[in-house]
C-alpha atoms as a PDB file:
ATOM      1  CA  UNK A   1     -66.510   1.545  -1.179  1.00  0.00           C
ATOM      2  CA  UNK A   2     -68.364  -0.858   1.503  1.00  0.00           C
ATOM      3  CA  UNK A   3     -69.696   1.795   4.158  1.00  0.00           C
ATOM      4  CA  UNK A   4     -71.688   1.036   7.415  1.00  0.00           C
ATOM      5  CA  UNK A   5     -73.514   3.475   8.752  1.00  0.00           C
ATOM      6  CA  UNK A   6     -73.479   2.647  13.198  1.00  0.00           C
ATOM      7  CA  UNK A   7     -76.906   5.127  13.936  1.00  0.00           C
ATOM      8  CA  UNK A   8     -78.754   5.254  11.143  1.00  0.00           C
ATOM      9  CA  UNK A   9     -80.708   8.035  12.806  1.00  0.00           C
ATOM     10  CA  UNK A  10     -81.242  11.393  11.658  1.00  0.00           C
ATOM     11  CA  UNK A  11     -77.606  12.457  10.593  1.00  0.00           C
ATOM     12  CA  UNK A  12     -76.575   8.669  10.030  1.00  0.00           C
ATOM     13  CA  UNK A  13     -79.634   8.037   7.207  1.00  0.00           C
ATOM     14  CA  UNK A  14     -78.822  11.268   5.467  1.00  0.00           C
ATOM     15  CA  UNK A  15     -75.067  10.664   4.648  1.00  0.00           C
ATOM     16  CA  UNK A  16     -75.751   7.176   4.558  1.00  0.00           C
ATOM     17  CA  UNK A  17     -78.651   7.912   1.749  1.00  0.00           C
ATOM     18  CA  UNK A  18     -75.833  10.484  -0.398  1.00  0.00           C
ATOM     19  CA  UNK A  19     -72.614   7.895  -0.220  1.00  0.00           C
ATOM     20  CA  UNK A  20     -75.224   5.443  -1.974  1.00  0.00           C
ATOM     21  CA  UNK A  21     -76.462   7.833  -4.007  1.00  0.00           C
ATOM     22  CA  UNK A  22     -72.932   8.812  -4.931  1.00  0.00           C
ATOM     23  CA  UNK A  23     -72.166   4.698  -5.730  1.00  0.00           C
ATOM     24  CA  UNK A  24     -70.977   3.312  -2.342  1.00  0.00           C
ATOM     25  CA  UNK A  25     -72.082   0.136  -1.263  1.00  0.00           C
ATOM     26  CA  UNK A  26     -74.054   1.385   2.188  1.00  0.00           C
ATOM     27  CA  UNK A  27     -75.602  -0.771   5.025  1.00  0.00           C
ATOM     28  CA  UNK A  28     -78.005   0.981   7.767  1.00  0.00           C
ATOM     29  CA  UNK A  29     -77.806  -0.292  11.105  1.00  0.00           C
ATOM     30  CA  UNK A  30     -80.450   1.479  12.878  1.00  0.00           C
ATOM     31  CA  UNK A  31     -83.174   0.389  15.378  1.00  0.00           C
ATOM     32  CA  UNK A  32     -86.822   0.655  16.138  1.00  0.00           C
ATOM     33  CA  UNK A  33     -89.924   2.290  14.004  1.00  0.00           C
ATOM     34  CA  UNK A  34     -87.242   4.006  11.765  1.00  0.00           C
ATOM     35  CA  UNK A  35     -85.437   0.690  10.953  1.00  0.00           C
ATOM     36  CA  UNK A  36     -88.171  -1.056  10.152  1.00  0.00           C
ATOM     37  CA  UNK A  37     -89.687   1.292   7.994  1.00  0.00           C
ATOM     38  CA  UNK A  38     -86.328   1.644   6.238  1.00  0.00           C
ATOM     39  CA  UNK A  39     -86.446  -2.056   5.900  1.00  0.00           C
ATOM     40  CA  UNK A  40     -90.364  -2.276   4.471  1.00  0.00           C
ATOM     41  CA  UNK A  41     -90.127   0.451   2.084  1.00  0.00           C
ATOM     42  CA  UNK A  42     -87.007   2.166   1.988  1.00  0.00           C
ATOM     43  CA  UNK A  43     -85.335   5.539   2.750  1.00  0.00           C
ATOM     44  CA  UNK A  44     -86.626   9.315   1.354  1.00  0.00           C
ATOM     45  CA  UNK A  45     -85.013  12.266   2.147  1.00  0.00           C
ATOM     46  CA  UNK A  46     -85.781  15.685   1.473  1.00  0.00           C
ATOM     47  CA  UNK A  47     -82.984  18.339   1.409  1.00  0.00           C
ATOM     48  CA  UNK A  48     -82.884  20.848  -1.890  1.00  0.00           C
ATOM     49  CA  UNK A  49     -85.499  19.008  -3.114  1.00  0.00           C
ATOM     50  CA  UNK A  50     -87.566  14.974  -2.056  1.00  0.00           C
ATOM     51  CA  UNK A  51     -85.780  11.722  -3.409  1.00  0.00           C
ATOM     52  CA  UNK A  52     -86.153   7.964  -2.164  1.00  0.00           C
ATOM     53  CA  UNK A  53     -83.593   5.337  -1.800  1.00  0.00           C
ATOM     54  CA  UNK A  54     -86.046   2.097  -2.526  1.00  0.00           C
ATOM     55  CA  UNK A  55     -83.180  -0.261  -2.249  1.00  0.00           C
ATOM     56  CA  UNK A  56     -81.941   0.903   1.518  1.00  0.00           C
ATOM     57  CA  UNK A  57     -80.562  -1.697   3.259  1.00  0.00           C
ATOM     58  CA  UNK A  58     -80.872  -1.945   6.940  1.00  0.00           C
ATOM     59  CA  UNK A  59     -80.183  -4.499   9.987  1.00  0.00           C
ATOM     60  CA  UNK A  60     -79.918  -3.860  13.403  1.00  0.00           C
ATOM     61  CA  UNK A  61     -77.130  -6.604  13.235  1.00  0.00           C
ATOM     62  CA  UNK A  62     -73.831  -5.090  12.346  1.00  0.00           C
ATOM     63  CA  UNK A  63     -72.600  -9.115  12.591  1.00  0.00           C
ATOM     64  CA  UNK A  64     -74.761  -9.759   9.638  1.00  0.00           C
ATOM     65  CA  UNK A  65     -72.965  -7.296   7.273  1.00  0.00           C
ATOM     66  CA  UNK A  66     -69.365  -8.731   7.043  1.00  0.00           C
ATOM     67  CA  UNK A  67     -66.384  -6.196   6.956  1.00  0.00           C
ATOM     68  CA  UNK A  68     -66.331  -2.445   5.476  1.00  0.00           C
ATOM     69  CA  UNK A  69     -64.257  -0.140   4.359  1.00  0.00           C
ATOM     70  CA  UNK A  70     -65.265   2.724   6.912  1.00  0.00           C
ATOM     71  CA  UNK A  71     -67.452   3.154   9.412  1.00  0.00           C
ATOM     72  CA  UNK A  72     -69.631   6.431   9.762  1.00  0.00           C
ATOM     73  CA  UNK A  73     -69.952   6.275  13.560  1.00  0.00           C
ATOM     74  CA  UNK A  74     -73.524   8.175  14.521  1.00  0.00           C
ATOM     75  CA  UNK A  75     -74.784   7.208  17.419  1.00  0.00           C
ATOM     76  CA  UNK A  76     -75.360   9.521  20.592  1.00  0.00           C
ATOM     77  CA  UNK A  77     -72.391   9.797  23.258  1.00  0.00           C
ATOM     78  CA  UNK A  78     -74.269   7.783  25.793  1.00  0.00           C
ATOM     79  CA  UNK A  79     -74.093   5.024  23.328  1.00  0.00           C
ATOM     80  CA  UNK A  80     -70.013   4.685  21.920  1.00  0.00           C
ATOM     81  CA  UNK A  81     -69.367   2.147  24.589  1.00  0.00           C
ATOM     82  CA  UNK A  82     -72.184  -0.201  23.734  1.00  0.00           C
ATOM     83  CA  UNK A  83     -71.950   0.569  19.885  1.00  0.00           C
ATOM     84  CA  UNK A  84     -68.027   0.309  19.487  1.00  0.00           C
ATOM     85  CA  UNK A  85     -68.475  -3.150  20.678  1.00  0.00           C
ATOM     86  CA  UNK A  86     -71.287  -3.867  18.592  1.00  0.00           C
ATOM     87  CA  UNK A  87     -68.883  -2.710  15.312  1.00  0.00           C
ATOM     88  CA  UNK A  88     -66.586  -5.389  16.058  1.00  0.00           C
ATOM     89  CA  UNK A  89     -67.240  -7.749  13.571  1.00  0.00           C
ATOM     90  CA  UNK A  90     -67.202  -5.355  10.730  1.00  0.00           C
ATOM     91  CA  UNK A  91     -63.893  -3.759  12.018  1.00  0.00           C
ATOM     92  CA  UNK A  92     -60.687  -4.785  10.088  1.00  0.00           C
ATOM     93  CA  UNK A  93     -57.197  -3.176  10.538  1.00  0.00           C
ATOM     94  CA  UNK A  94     -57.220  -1.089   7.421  1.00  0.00           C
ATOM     95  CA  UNK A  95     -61.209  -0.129   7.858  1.00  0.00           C
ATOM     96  CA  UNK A  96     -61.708   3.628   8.946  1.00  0.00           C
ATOM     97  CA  UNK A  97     -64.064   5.421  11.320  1.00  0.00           C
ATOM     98  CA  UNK A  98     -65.288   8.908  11.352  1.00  0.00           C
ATOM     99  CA  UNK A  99     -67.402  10.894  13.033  1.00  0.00           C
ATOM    100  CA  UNK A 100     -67.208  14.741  12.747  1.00  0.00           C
ATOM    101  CA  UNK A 101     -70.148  16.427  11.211  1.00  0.00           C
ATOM    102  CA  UNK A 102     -71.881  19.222  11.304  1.00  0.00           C
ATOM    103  CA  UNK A 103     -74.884  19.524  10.159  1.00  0.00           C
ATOM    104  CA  UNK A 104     -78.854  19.693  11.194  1.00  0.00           C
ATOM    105  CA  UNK A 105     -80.943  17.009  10.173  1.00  0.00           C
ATOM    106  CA  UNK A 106     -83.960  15.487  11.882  1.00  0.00           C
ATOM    107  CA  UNK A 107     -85.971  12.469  11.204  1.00  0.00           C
ATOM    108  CA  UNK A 108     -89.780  13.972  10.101  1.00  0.00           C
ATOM    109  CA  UNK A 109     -91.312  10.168  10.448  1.00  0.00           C
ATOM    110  CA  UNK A 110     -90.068   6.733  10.223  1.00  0.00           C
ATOM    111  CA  UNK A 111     -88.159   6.206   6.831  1.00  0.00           C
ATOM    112  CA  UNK A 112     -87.753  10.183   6.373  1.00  0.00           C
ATOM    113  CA  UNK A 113     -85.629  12.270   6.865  1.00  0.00           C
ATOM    114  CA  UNK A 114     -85.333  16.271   6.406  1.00  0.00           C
ATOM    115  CA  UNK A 115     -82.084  18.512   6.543  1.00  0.00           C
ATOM    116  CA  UNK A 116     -82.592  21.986   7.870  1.00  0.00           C
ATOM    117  CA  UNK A 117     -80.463  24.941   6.423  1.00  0.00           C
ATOM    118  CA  UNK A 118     -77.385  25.097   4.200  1.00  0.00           C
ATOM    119  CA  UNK A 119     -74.628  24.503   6.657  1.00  0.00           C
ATOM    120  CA  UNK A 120     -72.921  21.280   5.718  1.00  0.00           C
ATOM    121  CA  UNK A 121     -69.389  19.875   6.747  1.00  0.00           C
ATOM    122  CA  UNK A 122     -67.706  16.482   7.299  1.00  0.00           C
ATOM    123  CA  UNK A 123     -64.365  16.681   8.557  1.00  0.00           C
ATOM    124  CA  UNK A 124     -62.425  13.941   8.333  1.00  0.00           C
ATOM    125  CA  UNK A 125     -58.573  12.265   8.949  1.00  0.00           C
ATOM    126  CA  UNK A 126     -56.093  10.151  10.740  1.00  0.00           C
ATOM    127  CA  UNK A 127     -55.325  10.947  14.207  1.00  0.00           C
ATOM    128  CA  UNK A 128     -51.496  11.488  13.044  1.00  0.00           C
ATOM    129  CA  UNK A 129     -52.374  13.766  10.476  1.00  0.00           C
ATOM    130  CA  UNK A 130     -51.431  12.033   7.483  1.00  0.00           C
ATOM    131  CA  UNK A 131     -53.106  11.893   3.740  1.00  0.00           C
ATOM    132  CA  UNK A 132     -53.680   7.958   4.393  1.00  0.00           C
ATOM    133  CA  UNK A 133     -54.796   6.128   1.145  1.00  0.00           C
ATOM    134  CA  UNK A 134     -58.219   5.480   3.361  1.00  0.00           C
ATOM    135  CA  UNK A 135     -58.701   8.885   4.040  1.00  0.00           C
ATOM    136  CA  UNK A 136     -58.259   9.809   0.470  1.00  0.00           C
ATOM    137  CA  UNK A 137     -60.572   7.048  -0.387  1.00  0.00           C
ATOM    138  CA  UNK A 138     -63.111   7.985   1.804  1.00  0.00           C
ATOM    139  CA  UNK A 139     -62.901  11.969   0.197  1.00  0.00           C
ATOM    140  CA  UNK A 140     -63.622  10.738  -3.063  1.00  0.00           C
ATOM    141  CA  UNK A 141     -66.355   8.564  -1.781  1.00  0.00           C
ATOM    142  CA  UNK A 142     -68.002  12.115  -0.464  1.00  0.00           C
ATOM    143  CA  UNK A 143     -67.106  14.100  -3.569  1.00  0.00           C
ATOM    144  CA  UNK A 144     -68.971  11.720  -5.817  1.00  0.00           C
ATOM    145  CA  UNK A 145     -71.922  12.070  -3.464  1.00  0.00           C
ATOM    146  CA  UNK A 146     -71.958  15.685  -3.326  1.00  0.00           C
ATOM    147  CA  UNK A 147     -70.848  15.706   0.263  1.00  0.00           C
ATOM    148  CA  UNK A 148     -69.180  18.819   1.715  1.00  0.00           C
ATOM    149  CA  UNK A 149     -66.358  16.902   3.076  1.00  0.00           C
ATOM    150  CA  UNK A 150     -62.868  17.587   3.545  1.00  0.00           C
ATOM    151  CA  UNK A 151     -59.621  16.494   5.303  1.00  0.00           C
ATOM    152  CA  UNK A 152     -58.194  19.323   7.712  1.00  0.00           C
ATOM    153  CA  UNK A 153     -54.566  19.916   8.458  1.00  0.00           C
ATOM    154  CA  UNK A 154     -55.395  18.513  12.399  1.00  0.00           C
ATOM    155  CA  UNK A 155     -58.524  16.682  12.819  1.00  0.00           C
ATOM    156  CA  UNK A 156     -57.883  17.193  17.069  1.00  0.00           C
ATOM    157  CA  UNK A 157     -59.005  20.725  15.929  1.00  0.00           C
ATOM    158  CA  UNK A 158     -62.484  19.381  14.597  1.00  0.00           C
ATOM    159  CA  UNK A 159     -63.622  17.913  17.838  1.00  0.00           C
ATOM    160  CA  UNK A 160     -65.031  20.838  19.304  1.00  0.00           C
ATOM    161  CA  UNK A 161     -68.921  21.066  20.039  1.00  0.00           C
ATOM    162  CA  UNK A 162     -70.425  24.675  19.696  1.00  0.00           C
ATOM    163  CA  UNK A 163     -73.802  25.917  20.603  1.00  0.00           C
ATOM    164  CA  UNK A 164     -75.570  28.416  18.897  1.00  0.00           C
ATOM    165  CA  UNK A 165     -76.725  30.752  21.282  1.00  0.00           C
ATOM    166  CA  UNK A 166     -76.767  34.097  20.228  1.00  0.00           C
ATOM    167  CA  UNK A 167     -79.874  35.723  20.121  1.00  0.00           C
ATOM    168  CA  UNK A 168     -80.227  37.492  23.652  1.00  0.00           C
ATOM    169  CA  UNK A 169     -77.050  39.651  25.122  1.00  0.00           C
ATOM    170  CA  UNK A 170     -76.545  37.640  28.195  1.00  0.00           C
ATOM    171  CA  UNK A 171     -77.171  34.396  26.805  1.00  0.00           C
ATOM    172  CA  UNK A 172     -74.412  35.549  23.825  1.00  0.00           C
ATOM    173  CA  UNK A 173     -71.960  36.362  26.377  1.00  0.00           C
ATOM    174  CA  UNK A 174     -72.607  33.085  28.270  1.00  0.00           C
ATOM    175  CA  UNK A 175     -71.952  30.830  25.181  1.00  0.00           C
ATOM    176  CA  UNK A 176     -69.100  32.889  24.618  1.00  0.00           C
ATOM    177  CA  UNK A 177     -67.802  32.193  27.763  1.00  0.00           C
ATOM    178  CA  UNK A 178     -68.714  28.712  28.136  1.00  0.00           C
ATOM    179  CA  UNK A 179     -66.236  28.176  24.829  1.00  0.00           C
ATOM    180  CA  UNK A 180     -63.630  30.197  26.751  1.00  0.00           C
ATOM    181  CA  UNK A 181     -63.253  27.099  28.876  1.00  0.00           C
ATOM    182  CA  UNK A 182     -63.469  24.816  26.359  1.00  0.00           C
ATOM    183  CA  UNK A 183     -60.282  26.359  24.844  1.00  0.00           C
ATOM    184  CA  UNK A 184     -58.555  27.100  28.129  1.00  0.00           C
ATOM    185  CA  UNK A 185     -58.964  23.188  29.097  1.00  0.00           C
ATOM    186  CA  UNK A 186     -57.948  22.284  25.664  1.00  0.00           C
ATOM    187  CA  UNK A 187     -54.794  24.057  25.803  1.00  0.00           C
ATOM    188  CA  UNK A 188     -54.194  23.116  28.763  1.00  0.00           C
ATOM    189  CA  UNK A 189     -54.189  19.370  27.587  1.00  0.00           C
ATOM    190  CA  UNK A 190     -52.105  20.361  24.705  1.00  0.00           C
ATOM    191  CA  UNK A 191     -55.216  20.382  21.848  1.00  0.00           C
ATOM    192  CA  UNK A 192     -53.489  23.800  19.944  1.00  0.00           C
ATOM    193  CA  UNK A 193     -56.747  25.970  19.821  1.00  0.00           C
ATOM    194  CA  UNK A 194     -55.849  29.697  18.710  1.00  0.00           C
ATOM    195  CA  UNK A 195     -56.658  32.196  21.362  1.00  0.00           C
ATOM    196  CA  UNK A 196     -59.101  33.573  19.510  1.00  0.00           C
ATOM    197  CA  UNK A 197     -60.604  30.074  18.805  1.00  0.00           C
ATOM    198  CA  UNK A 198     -63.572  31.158  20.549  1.00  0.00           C
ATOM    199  CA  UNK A 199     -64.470  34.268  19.506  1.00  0.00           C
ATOM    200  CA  UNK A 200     -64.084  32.996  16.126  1.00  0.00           C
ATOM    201  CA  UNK A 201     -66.723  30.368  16.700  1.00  0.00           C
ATOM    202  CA  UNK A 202     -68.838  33.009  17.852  1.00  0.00           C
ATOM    203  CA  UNK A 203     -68.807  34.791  14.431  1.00  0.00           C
ATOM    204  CA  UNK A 204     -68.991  31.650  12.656  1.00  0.00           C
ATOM    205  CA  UNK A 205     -72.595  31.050  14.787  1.00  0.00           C
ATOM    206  CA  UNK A 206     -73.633  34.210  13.217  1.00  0.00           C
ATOM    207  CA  UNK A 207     -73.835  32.951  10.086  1.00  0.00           C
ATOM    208  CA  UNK A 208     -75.954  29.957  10.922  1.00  0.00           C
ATOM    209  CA  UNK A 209     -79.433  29.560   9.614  1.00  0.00           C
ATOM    210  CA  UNK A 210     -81.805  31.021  12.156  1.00  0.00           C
ATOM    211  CA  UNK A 211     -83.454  27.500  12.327  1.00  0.00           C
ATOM    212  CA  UNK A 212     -80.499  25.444  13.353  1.00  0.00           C
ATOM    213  CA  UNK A 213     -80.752  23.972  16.677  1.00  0.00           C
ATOM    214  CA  UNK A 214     -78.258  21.672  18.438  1.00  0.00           C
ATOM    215  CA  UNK A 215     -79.180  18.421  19.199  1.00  0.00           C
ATOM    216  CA  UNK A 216     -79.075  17.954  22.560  1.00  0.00           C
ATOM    217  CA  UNK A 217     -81.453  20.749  22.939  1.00  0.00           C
ATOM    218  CA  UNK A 218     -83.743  19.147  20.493  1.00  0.00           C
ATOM    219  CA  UNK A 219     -83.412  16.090  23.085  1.00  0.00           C
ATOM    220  CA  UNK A 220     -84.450  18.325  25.583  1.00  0.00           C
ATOM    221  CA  UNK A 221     -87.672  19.297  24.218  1.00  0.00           C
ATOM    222  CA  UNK A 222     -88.356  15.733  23.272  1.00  0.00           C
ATOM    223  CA  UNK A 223     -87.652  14.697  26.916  1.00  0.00           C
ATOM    224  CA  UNK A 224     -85.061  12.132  25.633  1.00  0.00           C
ATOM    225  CA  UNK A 225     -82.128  11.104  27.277  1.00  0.00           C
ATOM    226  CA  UNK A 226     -79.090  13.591  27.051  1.00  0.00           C
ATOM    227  CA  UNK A 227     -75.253  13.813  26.105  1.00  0.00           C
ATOM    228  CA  UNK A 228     -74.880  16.217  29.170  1.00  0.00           C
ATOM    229  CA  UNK A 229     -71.856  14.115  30.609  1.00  0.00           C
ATOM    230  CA  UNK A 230     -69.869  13.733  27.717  1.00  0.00           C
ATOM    231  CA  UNK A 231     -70.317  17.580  26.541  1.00  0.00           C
ATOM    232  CA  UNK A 232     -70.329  19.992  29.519  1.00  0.00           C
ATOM    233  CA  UNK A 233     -69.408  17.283  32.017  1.00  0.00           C
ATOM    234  CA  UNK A 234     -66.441  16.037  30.315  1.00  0.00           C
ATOM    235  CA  UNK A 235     -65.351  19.632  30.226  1.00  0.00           C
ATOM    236  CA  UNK A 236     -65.745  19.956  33.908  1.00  0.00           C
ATOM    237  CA  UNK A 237     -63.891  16.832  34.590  1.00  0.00           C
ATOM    238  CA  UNK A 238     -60.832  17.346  32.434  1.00  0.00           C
ATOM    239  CA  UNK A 239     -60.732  20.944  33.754  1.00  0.00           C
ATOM    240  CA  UNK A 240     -60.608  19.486  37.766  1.00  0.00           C
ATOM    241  CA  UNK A 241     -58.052  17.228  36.424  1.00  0.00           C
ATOM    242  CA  UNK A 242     -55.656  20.163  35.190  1.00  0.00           C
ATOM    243  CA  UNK A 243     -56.692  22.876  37.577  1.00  0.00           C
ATOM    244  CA  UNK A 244     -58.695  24.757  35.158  1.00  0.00           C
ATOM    245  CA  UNK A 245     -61.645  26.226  36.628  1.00  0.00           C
ATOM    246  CA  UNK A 246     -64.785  25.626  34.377  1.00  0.00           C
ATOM    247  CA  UNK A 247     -67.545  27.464  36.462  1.00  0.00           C
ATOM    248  CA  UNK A 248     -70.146  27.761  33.115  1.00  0.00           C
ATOM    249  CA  UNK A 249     -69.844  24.481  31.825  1.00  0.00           C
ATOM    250  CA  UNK A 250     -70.420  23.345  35.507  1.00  0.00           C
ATOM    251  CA  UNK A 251     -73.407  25.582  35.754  1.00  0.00           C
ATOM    252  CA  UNK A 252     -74.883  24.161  32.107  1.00  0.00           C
ATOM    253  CA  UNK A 253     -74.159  20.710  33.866  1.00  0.00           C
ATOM    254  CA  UNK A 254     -75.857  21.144  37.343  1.00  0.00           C
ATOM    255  CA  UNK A 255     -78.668  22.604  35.518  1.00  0.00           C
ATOM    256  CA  UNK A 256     -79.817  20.196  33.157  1.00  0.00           C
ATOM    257  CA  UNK A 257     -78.629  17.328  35.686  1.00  0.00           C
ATOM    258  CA  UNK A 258     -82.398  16.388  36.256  1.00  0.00           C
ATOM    259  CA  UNK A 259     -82.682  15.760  32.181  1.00  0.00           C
ATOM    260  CA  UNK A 260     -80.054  13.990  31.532  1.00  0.00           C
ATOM    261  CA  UNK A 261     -82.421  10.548  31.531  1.00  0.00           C
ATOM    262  CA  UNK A 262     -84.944  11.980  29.999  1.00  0.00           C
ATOM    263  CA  UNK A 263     -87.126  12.728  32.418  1.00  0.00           C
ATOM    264  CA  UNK A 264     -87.114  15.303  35.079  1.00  0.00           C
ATOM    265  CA  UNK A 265     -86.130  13.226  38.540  1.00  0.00           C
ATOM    266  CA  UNK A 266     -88.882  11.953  41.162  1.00  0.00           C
ATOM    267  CA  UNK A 267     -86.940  13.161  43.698  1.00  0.00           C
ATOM    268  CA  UNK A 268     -88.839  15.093  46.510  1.00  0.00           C
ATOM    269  CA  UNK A 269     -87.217  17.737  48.265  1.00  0.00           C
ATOM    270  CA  UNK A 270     -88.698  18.400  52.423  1.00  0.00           C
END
């Protein structure tokens, strides 16, 4: 299987680095000190133990690469726009792309890259449900790199983003409730979350590795730019659209509205 990997950051290297481990025919398209590192000396990545793909290839062309089988789309929301356009010439009718993961990985230094805990899950399917031939391609492509993947009975189910706060009371009961709205605009728009869907994500958190962190907070601390208005905005718009009141997520949004570019704004106030 001919796999292109849009984001060959973090997440992107480390699947990319199993499905050609596993046999797949993988192409990196990445950018800056990782890329060319990648491109000078390969790929290592450390996870149960420290191996080294020496025979990575990578291009921050996707023109140059001709067209694949399926995309693994990894880029950060702030980017789809510019890097759906740049997948264009690799894009057939019958090629596939996915891009629901979850799992923690970060990049140590240039060409490396390190997963943190156990949890490990790529979710997968057509938007109409259906075992596609693609889809079941794509699954055995994952199962022969010892990749916890799997096809769920509604992949509009797997599109939720969670974060794992849970340590402190009142910061427990805040992530709690900023999922609440999650599902309540969801159902509202006809996604069919359980009522529960929350609280079960909740007790799913608890079984997290202590170490996991979500990304955008990791952006955060790195003072890079953020996915603010495609996570807790986008929850705030759809909710003004429907007449679902979203008061955390707009809190989470208004807060962090200084970081979004990366930087904390210039702006004086008096």
């Amino acid at each position: 299987m001919k796999i292109a990997i849009m984001g060959a950051g973090s997440i992107g290297s480390y699947y990319g680095a199993r499905l050609q481990k596993g046999g797949s025919d993988v192409t990196f398209i990445a950018r800056g000190d990782h890329l060319r590192a990648m491109q000078r000396h390969g790929l290592t990545v450390e996870d149960a133990g420290k191996w080294h793909l020496s025979d990575a290839k990578a291009t921050d062309d996707p023109s140059t690469i001709g067209p694949v089988d399926v995309v693994l789309f990894c880029v950060k929301l702030r980017d789809t726009e510019t890097a759906a356009r740049a997948i264009k010439p690799i894009v057939e009718p019958r090629s596939s792309r996915c891009s629901a993961d979850y799992i923690s990985v970060v990049v140590e230094q240039p060409g490396m890259v390190r997963k943190i805990g156990h949890l490990e899950r790529l979710a997968f399917g057509e938007y109409d449900n259906s075992r596609s031939t693609r889809v079941e391609a794509f699954l055995s492509a994952c199962k022969a790199a010892g990749l916890k993947a799997e096809i769920p009975s509604d992949i509009m189910l797997e599109r939720s983003t969670i974060v794992p706060i849970r340590s402190h009371s009142l910061t427990r009961q805040f992530g709690l409730d900023l999922m609440k709205e999650v599902v309540a605009v969801g159902r509202a728009r006809g996604i069919p979350l359980a009522p529960d869907f929350a609280e079960n994500c909740l007790a799913a958190m608890d079984q997290l590795a202590p170490e996991m962190q979500a990304s955008m907070a990791t952006d955060l601390s790195q003072g890079k730019p953020l996915e603010l208005p495609w996570l807790a905005g986008a929850v705030v718009e759809l909710g003004n659209e429907i007449g679902v009141p979203t008061p955390c997520c707009r809190a989470v949004r208004d807060i962090l509205a200084v970081y979004v570019d990366g930087r904390r704004s210039k702006a004086q106030v008096g």
